[in-house]
C-alpha atoms as a PDB file:
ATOM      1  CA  UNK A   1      51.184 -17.732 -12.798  1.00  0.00           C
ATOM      2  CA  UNK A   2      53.852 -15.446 -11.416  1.00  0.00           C
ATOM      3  CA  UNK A   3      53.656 -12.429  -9.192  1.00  0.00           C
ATOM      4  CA  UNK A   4      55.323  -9.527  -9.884  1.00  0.00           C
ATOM      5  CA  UNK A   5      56.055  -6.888  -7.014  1.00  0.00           C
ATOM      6  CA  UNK A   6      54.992  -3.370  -8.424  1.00  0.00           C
ATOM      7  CA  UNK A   7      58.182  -0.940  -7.784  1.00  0.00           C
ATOM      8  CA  UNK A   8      57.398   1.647  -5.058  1.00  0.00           C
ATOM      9  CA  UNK A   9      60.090   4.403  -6.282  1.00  0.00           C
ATOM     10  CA  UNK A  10      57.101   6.861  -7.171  1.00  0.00           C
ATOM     11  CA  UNK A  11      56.451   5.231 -10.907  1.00  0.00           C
ATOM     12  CA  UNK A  12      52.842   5.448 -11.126  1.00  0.00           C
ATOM     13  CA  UNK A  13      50.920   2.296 -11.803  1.00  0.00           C
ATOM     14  CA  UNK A  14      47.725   2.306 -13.505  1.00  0.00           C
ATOM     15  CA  UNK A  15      45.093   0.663 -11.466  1.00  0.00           C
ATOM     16  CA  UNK A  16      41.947  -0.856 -12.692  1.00  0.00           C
ATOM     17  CA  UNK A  17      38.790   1.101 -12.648  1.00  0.00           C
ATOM     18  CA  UNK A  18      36.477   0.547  -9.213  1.00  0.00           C
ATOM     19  CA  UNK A  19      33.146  -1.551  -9.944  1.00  0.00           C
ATOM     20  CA  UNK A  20      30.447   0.973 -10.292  1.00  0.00           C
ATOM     21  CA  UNK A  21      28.585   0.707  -7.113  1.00  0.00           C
ATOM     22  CA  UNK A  22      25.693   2.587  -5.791  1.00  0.00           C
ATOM     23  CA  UNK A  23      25.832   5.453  -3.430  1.00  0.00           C
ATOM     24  CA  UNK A  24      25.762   4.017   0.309  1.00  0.00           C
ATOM     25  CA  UNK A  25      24.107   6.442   3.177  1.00  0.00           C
ATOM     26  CA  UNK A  26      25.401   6.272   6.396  1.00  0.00           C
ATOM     27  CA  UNK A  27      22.538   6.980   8.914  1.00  0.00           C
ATOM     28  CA  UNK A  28      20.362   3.719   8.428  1.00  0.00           C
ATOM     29  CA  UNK A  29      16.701   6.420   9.478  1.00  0.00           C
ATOM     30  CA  UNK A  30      18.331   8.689   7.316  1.00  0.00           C
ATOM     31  CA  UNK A  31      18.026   5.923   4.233  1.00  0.00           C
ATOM     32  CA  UNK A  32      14.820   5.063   5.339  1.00  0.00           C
ATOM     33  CA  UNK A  33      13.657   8.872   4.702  1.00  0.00           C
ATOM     34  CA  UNK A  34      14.884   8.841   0.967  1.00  0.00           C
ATOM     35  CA  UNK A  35      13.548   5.388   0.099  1.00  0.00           C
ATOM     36  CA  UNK A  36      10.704   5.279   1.536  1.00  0.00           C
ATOM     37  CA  UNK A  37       8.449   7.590  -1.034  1.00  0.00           C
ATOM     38  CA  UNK A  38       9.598   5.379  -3.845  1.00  0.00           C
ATOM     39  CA  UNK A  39       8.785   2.268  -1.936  1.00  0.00           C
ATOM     40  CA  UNK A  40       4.645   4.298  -1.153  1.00  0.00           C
ATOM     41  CA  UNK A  41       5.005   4.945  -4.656  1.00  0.00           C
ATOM     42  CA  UNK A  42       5.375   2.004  -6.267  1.00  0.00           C
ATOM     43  CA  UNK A  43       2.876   0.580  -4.072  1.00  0.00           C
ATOM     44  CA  UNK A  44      -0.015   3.169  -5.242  1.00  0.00           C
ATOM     45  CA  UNK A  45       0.762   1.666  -8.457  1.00  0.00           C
ATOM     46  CA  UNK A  46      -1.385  -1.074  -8.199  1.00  0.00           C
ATOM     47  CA  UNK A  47       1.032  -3.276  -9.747  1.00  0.00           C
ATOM     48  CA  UNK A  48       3.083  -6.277  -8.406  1.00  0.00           C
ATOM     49  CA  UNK A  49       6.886  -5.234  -7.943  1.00  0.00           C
ATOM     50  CA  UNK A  50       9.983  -6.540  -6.001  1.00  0.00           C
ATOM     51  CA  UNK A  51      12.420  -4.668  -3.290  1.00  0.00           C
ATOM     52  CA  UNK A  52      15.402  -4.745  -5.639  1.00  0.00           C
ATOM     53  CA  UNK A  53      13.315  -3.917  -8.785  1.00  0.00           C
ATOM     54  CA  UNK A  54      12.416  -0.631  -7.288  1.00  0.00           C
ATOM     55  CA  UNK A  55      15.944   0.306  -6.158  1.00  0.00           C
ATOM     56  CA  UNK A  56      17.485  -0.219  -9.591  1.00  0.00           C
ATOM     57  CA  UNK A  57      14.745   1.483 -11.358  1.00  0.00           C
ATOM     58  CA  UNK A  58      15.295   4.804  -9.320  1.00  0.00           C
ATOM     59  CA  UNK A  59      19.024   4.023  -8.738  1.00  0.00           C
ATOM     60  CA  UNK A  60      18.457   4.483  -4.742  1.00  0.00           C
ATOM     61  CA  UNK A  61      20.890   4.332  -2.415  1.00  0.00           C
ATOM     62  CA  UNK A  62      22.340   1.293  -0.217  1.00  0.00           C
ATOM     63  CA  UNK A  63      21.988   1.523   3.566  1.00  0.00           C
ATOM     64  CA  UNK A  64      25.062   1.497   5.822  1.00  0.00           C
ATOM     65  CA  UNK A  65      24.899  -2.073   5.667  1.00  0.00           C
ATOM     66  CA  UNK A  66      23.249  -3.377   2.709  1.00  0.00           C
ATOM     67  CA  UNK A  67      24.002  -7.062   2.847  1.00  0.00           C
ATOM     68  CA  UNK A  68      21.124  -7.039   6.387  1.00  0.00           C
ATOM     69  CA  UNK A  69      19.374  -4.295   6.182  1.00  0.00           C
ATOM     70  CA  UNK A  70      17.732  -4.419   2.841  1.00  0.00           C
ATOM     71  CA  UNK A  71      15.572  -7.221   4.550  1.00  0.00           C
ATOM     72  CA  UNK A  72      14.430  -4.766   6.905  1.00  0.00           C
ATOM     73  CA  UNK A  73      12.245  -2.340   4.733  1.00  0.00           C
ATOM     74  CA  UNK A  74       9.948  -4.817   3.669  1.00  0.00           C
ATOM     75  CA  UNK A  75       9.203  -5.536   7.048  1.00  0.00           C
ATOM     76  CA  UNK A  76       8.761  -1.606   7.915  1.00  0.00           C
ATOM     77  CA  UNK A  77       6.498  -1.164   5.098  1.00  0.00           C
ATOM     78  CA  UNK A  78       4.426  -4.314   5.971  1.00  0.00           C
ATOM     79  CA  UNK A  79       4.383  -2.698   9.378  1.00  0.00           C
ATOM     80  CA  UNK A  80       3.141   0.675   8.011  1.00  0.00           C
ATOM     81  CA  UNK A  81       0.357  -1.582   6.445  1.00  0.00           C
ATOM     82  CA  UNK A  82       1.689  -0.298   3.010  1.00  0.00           C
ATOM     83  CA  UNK A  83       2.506  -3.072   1.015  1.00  0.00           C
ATOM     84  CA  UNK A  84       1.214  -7.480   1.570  1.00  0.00           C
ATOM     85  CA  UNK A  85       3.168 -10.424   0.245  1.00  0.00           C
ATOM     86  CA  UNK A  86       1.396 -10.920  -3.329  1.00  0.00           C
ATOM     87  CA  UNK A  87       3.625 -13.839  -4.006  1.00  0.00           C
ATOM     88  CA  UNK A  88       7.558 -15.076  -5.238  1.00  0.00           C
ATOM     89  CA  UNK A  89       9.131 -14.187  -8.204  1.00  0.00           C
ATOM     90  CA  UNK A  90      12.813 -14.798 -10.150  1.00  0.00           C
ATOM     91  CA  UNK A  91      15.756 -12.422  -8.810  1.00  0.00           C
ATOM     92  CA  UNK A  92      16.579  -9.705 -11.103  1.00  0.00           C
ATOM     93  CA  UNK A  93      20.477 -10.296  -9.990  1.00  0.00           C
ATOM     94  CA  UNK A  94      20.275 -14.329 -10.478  1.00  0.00           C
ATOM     95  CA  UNK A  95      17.484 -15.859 -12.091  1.00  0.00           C
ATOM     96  CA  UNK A  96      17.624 -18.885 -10.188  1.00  0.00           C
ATOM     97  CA  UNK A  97      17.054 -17.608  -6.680  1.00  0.00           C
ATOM     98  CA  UNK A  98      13.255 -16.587  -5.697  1.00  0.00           C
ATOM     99  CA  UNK A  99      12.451 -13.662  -4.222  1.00  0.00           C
ATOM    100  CA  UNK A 100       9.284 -12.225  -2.495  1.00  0.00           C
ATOM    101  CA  UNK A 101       7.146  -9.795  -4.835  1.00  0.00           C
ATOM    102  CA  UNK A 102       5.004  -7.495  -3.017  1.00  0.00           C
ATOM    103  CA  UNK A 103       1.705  -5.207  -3.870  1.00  0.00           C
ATOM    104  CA  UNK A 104       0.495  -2.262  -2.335  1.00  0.00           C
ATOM    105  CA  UNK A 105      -2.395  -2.320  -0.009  1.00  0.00           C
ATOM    106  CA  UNK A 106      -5.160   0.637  -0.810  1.00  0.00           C
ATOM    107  CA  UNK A 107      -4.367   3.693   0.743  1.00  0.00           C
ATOM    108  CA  UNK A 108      -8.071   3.560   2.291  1.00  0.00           C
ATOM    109  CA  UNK A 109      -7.092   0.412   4.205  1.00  0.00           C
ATOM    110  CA  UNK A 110      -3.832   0.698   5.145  1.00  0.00           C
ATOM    111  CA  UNK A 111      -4.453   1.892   8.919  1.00  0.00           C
ATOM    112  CA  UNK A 112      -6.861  -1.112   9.261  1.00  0.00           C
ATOM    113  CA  UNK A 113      -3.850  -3.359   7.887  1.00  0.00           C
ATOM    114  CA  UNK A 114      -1.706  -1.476  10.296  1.00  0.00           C
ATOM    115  CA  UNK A 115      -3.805  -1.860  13.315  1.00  0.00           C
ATOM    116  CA  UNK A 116      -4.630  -5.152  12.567  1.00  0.00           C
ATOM    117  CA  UNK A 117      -0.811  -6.347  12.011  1.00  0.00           C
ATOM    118  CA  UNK A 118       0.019  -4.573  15.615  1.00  0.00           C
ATOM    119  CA  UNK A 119      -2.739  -6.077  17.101  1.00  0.00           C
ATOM    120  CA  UNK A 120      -1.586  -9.637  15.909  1.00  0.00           C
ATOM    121  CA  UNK A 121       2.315  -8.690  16.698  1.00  0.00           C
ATOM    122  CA  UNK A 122       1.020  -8.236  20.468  1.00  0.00           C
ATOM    123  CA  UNK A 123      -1.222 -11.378  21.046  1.00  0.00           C
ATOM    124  CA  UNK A 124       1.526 -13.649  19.290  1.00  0.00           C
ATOM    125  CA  UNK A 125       3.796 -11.842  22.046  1.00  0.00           C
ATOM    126  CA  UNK A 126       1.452 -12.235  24.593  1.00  0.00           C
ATOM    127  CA  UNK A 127       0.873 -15.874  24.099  1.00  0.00           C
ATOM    128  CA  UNK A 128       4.705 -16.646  24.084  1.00  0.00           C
ATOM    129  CA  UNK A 129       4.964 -14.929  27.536  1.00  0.00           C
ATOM    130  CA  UNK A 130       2.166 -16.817  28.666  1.00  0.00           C
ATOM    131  CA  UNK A 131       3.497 -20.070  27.463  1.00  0.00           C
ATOM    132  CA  UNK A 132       7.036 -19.264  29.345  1.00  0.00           C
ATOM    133  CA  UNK A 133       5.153 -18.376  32.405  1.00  0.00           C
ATOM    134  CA  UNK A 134       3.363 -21.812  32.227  1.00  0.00           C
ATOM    135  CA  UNK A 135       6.487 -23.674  31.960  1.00  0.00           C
END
């Protein structure tokens, strides 16, 4: 294979066309605020669904960083007592990795979930601070 240097009097050279990539917002709260309805959506539904199924069906945006902080709105919603883990499923993008598939949580219990989840979040931290102390 040989490389050819392209000249660089002013000739115009035809470039291949960029992948087709989604639209990427730049404040990370600011993503959160658009996706976030589709995500509260999806888990009214009733119906068992997956993070990336969601964002191709309504073509949302990436965050400002979408290789980490995809990850992170899961967490948010589990937080928000929105959505629960329901179980794994096949990646839409490769078939042989597994990926987590969630369900929404009834909207009548989701501040109990909430509450509940906060309320675990601070023992678990408590305990660790009391097993530091102890040491």
């Amino acid at each position: 294979m040989s490389y050819i240097q392209p000249a660089f009097d002013g000739t115009e050279i035809a470039a291949a066309a960029p992948a087709k990539s989604r639209r990427r917002v730049d404040d990370f709260e600011a993503w959160v605020d658009e996706v976030w309805p589709f995500y509260v959506a999806a888990a009214d539904t009733g119906r068992p669904f997956t993070i990336d199924e969601i964002s191709r069906k309504h073509q949302l945006p990436d965050p400002p960083s979408p290789k980490s902080q995809w990850g992170s709105l899961p967490g948010r919603l589990l937080d928000a007592g929105i959505i629960r883990h329901h179980g794994y499923g096949q990646s839409a993008r490769c078939r042989r990795s597994l990926v987590h598939v969630w369900i929404g949580v009834p909207a009548a219990h989701r501040e109990a979930v909430a509450r509940r989840r906060r309320e675990d979040r601070a023992a678990a931290r408590e305990a660790r601070q009391q097993g530091r102390a102890a040491a």
